[in-house]
Protein backbone atom coordinates (compact mmCIF):
# COMPACT_ATOMS: atom_id res chain seq x y z
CA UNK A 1 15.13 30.38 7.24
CA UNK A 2 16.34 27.03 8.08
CA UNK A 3 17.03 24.02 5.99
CA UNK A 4 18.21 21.08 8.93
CA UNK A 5 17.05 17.91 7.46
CA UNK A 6 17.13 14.60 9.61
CA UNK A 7 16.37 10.77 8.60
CA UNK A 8 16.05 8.11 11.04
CA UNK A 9 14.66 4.39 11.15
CA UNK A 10 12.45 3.02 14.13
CA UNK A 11 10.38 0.00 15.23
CA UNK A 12 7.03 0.07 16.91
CA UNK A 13 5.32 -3.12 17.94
CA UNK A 14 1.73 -2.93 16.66
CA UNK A 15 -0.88 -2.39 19.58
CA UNK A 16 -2.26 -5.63 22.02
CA UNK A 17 -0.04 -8.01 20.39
CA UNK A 18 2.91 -10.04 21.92
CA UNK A 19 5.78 -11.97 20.62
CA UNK A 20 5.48 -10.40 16.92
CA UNK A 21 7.38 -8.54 14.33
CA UNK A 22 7.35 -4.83 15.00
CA UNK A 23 6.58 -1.83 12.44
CA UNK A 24 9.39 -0.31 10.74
CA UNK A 25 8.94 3.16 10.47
CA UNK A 26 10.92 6.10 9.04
CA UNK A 27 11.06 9.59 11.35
CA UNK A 28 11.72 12.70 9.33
CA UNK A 29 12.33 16.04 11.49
CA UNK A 30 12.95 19.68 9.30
CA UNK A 31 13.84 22.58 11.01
CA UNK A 32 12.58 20.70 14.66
CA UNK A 33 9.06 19.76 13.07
CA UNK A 34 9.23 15.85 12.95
CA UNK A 35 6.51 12.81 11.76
CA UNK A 36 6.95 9.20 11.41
CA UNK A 37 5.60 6.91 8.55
CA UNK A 38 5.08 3.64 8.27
CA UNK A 39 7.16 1.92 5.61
CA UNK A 40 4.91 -0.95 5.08
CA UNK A 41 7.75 -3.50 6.83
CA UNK A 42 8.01 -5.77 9.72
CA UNK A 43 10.87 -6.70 11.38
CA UNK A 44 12.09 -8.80 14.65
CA UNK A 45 13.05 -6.09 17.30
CA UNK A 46 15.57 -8.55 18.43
CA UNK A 47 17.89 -7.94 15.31
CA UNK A 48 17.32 -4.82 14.92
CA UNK A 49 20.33 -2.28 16.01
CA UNK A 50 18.33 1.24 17.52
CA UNK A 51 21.32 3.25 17.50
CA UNK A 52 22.10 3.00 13.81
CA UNK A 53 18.36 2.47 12.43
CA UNK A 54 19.37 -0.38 10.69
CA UNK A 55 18.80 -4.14 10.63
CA UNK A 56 21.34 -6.72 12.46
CA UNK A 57 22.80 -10.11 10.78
CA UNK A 58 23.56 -11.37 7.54
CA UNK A 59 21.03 -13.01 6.27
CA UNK A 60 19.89 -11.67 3.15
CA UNK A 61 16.53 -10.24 4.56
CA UNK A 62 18.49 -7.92 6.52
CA UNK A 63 20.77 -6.77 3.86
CA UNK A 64 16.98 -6.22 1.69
CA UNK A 65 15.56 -4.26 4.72
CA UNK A 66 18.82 -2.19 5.13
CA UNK A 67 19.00 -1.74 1.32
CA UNK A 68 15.00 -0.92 1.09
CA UNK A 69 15.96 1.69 4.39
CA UNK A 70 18.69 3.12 2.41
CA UNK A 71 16.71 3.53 -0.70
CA UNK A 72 14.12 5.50 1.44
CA UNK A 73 17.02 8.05 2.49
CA UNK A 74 17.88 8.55 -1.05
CA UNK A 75 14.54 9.57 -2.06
CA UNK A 76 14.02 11.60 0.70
CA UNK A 77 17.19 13.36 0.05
CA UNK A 78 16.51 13.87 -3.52
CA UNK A 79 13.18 16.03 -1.96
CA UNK A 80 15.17 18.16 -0.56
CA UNK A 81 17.66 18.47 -2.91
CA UNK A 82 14.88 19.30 -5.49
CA UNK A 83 12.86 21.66 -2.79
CA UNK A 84 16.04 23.74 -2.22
CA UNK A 85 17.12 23.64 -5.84
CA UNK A 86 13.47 25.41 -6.84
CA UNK A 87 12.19 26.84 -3.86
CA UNK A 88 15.30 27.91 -1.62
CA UNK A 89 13.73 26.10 1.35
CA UNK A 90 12.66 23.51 2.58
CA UNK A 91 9.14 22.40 5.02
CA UNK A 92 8.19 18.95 6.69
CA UNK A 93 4.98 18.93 4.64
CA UNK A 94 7.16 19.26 1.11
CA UNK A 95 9.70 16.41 2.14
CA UNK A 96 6.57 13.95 3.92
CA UNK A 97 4.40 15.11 0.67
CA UNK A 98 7.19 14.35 -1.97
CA UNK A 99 8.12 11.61 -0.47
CA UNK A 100 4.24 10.13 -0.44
CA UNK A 101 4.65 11.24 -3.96
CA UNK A 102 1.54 14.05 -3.31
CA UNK A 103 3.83 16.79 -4.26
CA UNK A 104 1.04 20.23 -4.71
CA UNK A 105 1.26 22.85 -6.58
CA UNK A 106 1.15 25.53 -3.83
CA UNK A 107 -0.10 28.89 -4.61
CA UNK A 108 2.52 31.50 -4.48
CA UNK A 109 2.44 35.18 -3.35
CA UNK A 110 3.86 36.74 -6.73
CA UNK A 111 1.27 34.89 -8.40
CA UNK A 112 -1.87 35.16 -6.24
CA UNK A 113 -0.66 38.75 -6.30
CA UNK A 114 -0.76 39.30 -10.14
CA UNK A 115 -3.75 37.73 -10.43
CA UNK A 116 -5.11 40.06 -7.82
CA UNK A 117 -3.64 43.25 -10.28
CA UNK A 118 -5.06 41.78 -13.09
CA UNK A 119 -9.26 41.91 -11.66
CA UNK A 120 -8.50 45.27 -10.68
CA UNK A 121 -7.36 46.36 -13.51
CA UNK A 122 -10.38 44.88 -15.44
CA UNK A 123 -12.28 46.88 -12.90
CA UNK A 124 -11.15 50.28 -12.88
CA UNK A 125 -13.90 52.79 -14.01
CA UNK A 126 -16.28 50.39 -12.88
CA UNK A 127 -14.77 50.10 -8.82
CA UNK A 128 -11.44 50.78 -8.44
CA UNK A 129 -9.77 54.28 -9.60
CA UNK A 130 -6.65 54.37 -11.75
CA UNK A 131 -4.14 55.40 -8.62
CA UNK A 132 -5.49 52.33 -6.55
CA UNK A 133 -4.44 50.08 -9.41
CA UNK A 134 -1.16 51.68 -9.21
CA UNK A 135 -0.44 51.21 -5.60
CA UNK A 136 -1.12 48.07 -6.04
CA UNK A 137 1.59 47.34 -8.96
CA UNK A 138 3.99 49.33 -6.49
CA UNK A 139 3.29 47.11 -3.98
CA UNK A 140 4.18 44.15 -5.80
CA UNK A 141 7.10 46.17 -6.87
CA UNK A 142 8.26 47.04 -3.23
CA UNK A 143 7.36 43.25 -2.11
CA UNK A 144 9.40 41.41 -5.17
CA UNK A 145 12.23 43.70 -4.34
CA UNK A 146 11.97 42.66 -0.56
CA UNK A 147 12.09 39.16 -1.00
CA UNK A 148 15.17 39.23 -3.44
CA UNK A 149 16.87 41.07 -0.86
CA UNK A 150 15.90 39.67 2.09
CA UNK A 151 15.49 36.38 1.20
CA UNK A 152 16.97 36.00 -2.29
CA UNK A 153 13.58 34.35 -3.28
CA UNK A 154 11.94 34.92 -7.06
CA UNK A 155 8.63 33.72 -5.13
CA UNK A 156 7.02 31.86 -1.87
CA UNK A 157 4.12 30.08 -0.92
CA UNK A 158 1.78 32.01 0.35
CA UNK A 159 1.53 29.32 3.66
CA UNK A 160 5.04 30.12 4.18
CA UNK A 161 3.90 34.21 5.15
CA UNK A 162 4.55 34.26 8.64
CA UNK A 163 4.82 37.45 11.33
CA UNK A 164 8.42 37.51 10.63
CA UNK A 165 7.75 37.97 7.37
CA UNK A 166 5.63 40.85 7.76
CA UNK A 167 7.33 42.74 10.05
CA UNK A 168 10.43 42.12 7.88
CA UNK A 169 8.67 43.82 4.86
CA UNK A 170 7.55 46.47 6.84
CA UNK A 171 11.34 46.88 8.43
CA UNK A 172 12.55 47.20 4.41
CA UNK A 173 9.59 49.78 3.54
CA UNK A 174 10.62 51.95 6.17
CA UNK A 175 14.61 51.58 6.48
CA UNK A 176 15.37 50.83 2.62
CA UNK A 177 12.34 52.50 0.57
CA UNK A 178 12.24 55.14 3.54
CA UNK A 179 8.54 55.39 3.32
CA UNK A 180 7.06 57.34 6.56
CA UNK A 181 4.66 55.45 8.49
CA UNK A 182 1.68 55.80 6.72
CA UNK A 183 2.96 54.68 3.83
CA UNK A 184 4.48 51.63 5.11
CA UNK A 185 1.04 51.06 6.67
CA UNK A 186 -0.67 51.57 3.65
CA UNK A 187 1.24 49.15 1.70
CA UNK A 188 1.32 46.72 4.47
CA UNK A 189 -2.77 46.50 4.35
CA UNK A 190 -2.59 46.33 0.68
CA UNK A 191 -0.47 43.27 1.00
């Protein structure tokens, strides 16, 4: 998984109107996904430098803007820094959400999968037999060990399950937990 992080600074002169300030706007691009968000600025695209993403002059409104642009890197940055430090990895929608300051409490696989061991449990005797609750706590088993080797993850957000990620886990039941093909199958459609 990749973790390429890039910050840059744009105008855009607002729609049908001539001879005014234009937008400032910030474009974020993580592993080649990008957006751009409006920073809530204006500024004259005649001092404005496109290369470097920064303000021209110095007056003191363009050392504000090119403070205000740096202070919008920083907390970007610190995103990421706090998205790799807990998670390992890093998306666009974590580093535009934190930013917007809507960070979410995603749903993670360990934890959707516990709580998925848990009702059976309560429901064996009633719908599920004994051995199908403990395929499934092997299964959680096989896929904790997986991601710590694979991935060195504790956890992941259960968007963040991808194809790759599938047939990865089904590589490791087969190659390192040498399980035959049904097997592999069967804990495959469990998970």
């Amino acid at each position: 998984m990749r973790n390429s992080l890039a910050i840059g600074f744009l105008l855009r002169k607002p729609k049908n109107k001539e001879n005014t300030n234009a937008l400032v706007y910030v474009r974020i691009t993580v592993n080649g996904r990008r957006c751009e968000l409006a920073l809530s600025r204006k500024w004259d695209p005649a001092s404005w430098d496109s290369k470097k993403g920064k303000a021209t002059g110095t007056k003191e409104s363009a050392r504000s803007l090119n403070n205000y642009l740096e202070s919008v890197r920083i907390r970007i940055c610190e995103v990421q820094r706090r998205s790799l430090e807990e998670q390992n990895f890093i998306t666009l929608d974590i580093i535009k959400n934190g930013f917007l300051g809507r960070e979410q409490n995603q749903r993670t696989l360990i934890t959707v999968f516990e709580e998925h061991n848990e009702k059976v449990k309560s429901l064996i005797g009633k719908q599920y037999a004994k051995s199908t609750f403990n395929r499934y706590k092997i299964c959680l088993t096989h896929v904790k060990n997986f991601m710590k080797s694979s991935y060195s993850l504790e956890d992941i957000p259960v968007n963040r399950i991808d194809y790759n990620f599938l047939t990865d886990f089904e590589y490791y039941l087969r190659s390192v937990r040498k399980c035959m093909n049904n097997s592999a199958i069967k804990y495959i459609w469990v998970y």
